[in-house]
N, C-alpha and C. Protein backbone atom coordinates (compact mmCIF):
# COMPACT_ATOMS: atom_id res chain seq x y z
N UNK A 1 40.40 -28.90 15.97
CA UNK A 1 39.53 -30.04 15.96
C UNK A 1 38.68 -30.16 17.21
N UNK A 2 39.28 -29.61 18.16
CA UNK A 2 38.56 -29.76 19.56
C UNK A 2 37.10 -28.87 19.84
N UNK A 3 36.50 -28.43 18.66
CA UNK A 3 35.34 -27.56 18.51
C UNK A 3 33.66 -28.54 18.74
N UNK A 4 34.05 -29.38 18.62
CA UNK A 4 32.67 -30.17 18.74
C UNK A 4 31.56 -29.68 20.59
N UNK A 5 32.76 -30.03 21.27
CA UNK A 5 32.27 -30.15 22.63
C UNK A 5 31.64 -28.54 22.43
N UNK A 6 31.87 -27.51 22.16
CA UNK A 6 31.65 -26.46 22.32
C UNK A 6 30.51 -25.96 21.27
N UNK A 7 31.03 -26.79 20.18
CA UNK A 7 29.47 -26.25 19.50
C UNK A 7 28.23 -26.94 20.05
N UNK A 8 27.99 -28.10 20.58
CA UNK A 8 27.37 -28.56 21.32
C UNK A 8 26.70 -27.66 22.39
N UNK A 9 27.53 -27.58 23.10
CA UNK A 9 27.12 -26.45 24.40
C UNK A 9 26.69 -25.00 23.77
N UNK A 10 26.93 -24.81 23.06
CA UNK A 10 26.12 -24.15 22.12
C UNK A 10 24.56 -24.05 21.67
N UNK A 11 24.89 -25.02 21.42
CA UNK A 11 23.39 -26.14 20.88
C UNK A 11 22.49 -26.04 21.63
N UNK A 12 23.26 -26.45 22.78
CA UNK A 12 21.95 -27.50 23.78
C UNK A 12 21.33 -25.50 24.32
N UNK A 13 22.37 -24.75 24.29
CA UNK A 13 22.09 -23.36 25.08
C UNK A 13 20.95 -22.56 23.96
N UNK A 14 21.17 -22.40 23.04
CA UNK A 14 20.22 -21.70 21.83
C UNK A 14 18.60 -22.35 22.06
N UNK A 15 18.74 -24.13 22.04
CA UNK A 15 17.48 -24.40 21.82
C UNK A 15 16.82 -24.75 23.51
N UNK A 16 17.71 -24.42 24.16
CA UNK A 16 16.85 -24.24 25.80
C UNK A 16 16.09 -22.78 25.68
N UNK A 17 17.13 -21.45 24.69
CA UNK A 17 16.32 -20.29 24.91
C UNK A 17 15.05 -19.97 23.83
N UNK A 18 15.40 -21.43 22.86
CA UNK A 18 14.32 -21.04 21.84
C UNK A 18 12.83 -21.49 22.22
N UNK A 19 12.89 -22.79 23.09
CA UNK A 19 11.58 -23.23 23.62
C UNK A 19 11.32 -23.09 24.96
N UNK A 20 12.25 -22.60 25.94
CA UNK A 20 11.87 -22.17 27.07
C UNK A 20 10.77 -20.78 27.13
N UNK A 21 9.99 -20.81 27.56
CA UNK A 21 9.08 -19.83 27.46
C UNK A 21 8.72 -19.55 29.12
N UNK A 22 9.01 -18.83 29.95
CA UNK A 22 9.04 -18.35 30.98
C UNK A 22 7.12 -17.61 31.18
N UNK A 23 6.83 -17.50 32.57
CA UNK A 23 5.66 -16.81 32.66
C UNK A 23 5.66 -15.59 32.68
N UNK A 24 5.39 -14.85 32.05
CA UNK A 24 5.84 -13.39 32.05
C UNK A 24 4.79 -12.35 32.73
N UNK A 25 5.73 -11.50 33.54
CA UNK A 25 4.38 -10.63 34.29
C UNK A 25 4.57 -9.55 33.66
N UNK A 26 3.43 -9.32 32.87
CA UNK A 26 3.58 -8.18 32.25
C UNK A 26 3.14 -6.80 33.04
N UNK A 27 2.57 -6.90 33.86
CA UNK A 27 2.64 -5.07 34.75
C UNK A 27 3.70 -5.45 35.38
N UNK A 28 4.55 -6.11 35.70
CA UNK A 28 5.83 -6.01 36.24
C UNK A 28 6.61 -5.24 35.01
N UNK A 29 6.92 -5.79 34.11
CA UNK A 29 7.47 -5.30 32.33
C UNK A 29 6.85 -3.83 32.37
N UNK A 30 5.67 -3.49 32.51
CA UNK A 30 4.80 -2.48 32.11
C UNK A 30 5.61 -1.22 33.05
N UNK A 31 5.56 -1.56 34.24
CA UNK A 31 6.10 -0.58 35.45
C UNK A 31 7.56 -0.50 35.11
N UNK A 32 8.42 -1.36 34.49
CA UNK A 32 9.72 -1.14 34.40
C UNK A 32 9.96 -0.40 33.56
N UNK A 33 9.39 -0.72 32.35
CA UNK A 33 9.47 0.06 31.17
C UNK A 33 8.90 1.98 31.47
N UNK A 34 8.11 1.96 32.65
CA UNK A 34 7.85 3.03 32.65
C UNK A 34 6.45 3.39 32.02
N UNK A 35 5.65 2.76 30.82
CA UNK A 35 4.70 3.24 30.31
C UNK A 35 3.23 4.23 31.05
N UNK A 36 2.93 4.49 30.81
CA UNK A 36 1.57 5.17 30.87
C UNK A 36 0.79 4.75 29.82
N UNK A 37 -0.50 3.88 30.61
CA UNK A 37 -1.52 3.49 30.01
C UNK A 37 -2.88 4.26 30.66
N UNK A 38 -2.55 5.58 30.98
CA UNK A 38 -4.04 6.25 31.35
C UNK A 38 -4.46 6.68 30.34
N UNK A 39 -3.89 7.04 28.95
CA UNK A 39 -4.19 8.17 27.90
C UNK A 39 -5.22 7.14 26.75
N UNK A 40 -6.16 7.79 26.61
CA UNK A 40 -7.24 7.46 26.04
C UNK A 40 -7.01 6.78 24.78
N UNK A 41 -8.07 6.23 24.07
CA UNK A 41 -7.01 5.76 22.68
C UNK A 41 -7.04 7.15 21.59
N UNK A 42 -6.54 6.74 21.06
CA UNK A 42 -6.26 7.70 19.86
C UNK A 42 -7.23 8.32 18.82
N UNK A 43 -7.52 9.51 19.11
CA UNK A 43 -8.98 10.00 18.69
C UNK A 43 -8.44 10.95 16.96
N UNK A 44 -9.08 10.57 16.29
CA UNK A 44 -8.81 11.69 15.07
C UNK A 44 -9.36 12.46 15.25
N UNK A 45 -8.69 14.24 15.26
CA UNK A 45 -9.49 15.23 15.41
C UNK A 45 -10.17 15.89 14.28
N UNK A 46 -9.97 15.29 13.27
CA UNK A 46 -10.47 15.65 11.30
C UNK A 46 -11.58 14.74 10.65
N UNK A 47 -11.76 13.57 11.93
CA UNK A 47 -12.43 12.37 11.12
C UNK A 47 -13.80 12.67 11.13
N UNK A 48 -14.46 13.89 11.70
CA UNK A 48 -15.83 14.44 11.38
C UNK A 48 -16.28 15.25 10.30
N UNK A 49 -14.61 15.94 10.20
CA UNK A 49 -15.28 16.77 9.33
C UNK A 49 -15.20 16.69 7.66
N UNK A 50 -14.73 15.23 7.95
CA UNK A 50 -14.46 14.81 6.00
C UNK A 50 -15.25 13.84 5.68
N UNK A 51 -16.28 13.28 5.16
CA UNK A 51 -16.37 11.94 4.76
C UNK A 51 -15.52 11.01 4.08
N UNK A 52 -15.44 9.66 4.16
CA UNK A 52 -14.15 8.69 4.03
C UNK A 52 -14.58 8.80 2.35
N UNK A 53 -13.81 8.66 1.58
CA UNK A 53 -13.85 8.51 0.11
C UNK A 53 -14.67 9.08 -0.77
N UNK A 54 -15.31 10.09 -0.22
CA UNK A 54 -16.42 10.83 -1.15
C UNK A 54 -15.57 11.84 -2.19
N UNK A 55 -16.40 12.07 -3.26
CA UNK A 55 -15.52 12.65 -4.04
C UNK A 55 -16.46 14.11 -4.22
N UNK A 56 -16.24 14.97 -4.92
CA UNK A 56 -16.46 16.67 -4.29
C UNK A 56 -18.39 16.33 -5.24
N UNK A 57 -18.95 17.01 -4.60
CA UNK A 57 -20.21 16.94 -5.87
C UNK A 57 -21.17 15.66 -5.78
N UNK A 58 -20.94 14.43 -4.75
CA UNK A 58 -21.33 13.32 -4.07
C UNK A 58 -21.85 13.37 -2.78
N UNK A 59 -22.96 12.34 -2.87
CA UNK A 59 -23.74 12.21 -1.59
C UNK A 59 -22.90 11.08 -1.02
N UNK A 60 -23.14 11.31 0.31
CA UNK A 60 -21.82 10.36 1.22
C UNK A 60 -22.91 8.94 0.74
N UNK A 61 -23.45 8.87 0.81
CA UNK A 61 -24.30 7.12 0.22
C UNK A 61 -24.15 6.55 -0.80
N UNK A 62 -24.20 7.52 -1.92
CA UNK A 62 -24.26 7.63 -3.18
C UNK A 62 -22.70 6.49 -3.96
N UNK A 63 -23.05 5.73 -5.08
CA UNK A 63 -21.78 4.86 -5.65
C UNK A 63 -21.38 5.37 -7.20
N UNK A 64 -20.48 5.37 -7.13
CA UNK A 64 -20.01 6.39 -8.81
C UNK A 64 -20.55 5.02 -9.82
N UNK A 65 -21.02 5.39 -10.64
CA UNK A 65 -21.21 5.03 -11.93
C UNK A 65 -20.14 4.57 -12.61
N UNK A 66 -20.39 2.94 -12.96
CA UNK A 66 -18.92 2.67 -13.70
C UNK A 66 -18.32 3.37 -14.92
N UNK A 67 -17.21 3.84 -15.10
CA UNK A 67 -17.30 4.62 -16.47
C UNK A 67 -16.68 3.75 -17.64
N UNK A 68 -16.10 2.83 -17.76
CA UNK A 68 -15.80 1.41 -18.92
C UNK A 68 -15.52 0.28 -17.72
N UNK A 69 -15.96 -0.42 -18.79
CA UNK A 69 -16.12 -1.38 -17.79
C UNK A 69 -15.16 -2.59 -18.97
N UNK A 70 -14.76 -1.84 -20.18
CA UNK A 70 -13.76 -3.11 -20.95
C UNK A 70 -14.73 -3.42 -21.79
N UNK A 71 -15.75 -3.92 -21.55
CA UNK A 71 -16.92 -4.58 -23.00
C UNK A 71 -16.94 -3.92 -23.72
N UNK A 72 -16.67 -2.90 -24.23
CA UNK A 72 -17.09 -2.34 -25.09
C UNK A 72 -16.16 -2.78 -26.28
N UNK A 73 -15.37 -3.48 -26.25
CA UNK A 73 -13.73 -4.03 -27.50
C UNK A 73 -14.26 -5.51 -27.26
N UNK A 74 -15.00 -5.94 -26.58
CA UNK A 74 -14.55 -7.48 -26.55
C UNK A 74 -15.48 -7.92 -27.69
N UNK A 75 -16.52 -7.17 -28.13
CA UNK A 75 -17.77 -7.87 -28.90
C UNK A 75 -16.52 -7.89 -30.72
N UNK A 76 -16.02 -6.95 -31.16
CA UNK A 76 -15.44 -7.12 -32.14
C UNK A 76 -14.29 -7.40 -32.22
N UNK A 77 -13.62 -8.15 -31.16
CA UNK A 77 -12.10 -8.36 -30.94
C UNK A 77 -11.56 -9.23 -32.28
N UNK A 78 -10.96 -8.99 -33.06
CA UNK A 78 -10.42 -9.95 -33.97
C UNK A 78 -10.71 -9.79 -35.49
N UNK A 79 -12.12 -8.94 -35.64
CA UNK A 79 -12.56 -8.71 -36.64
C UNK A 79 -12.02 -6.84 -36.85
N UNK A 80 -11.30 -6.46 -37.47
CA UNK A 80 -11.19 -5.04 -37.34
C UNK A 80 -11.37 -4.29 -38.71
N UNK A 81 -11.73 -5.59 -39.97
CA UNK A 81 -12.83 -4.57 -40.89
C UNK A 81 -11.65 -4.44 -41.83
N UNK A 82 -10.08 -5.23 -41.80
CA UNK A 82 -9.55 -5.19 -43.07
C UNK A 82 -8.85 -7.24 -42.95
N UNK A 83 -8.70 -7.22 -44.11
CA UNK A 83 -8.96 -8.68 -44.65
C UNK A 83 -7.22 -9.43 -44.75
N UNK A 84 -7.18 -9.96 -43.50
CA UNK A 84 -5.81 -10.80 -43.68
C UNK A 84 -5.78 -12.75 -43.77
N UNK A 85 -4.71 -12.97 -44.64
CA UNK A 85 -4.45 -14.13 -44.47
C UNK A 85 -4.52 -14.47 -46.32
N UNK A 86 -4.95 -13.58 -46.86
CA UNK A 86 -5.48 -13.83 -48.48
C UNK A 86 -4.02 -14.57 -49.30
């Protein structure tokens, strides 16, 4: 039964670390951790020689032609040319 006092101290300890927010030096963090931030960003060495989404036989400008677009069923939907309900 004697658990109260302790879940308490509990309590009060969780939500001091949940909203305490400290000033953080991050090149202090940076130097501890060790990182290296001299290296350039991240270059693709392939991204010249492909165009992004072109497909073989296409001008990189060029937009494909829709090939259905669905309308073509919607004009006779319901009528299909044999006779129900007689």
């Amino acid at each position: 039964m004697g658990r109260g006092r302790q879940k308490a101290k509990n309590t009060k300890v969780a939500r001091e670390l949940k909203y305490f927010s400290p000033n953080t030096d991050l090149n202090a963090l940076e130097r501890e951790i060790g990182t290296n931030n001299d290296d350039p960003q991240y270059e693709d060495k392939w991204a010249d020689l492909y165009e992004d989404d072109a497909e073989p036989g296409e001008e990189p400008g060029e937009t494909p032609a829709a090939e259905n677009t669905g309308d073509s069923d919607s004009s006779d939907s319901g009528s299909d040319g044999s006779s129900s309900g007689d």
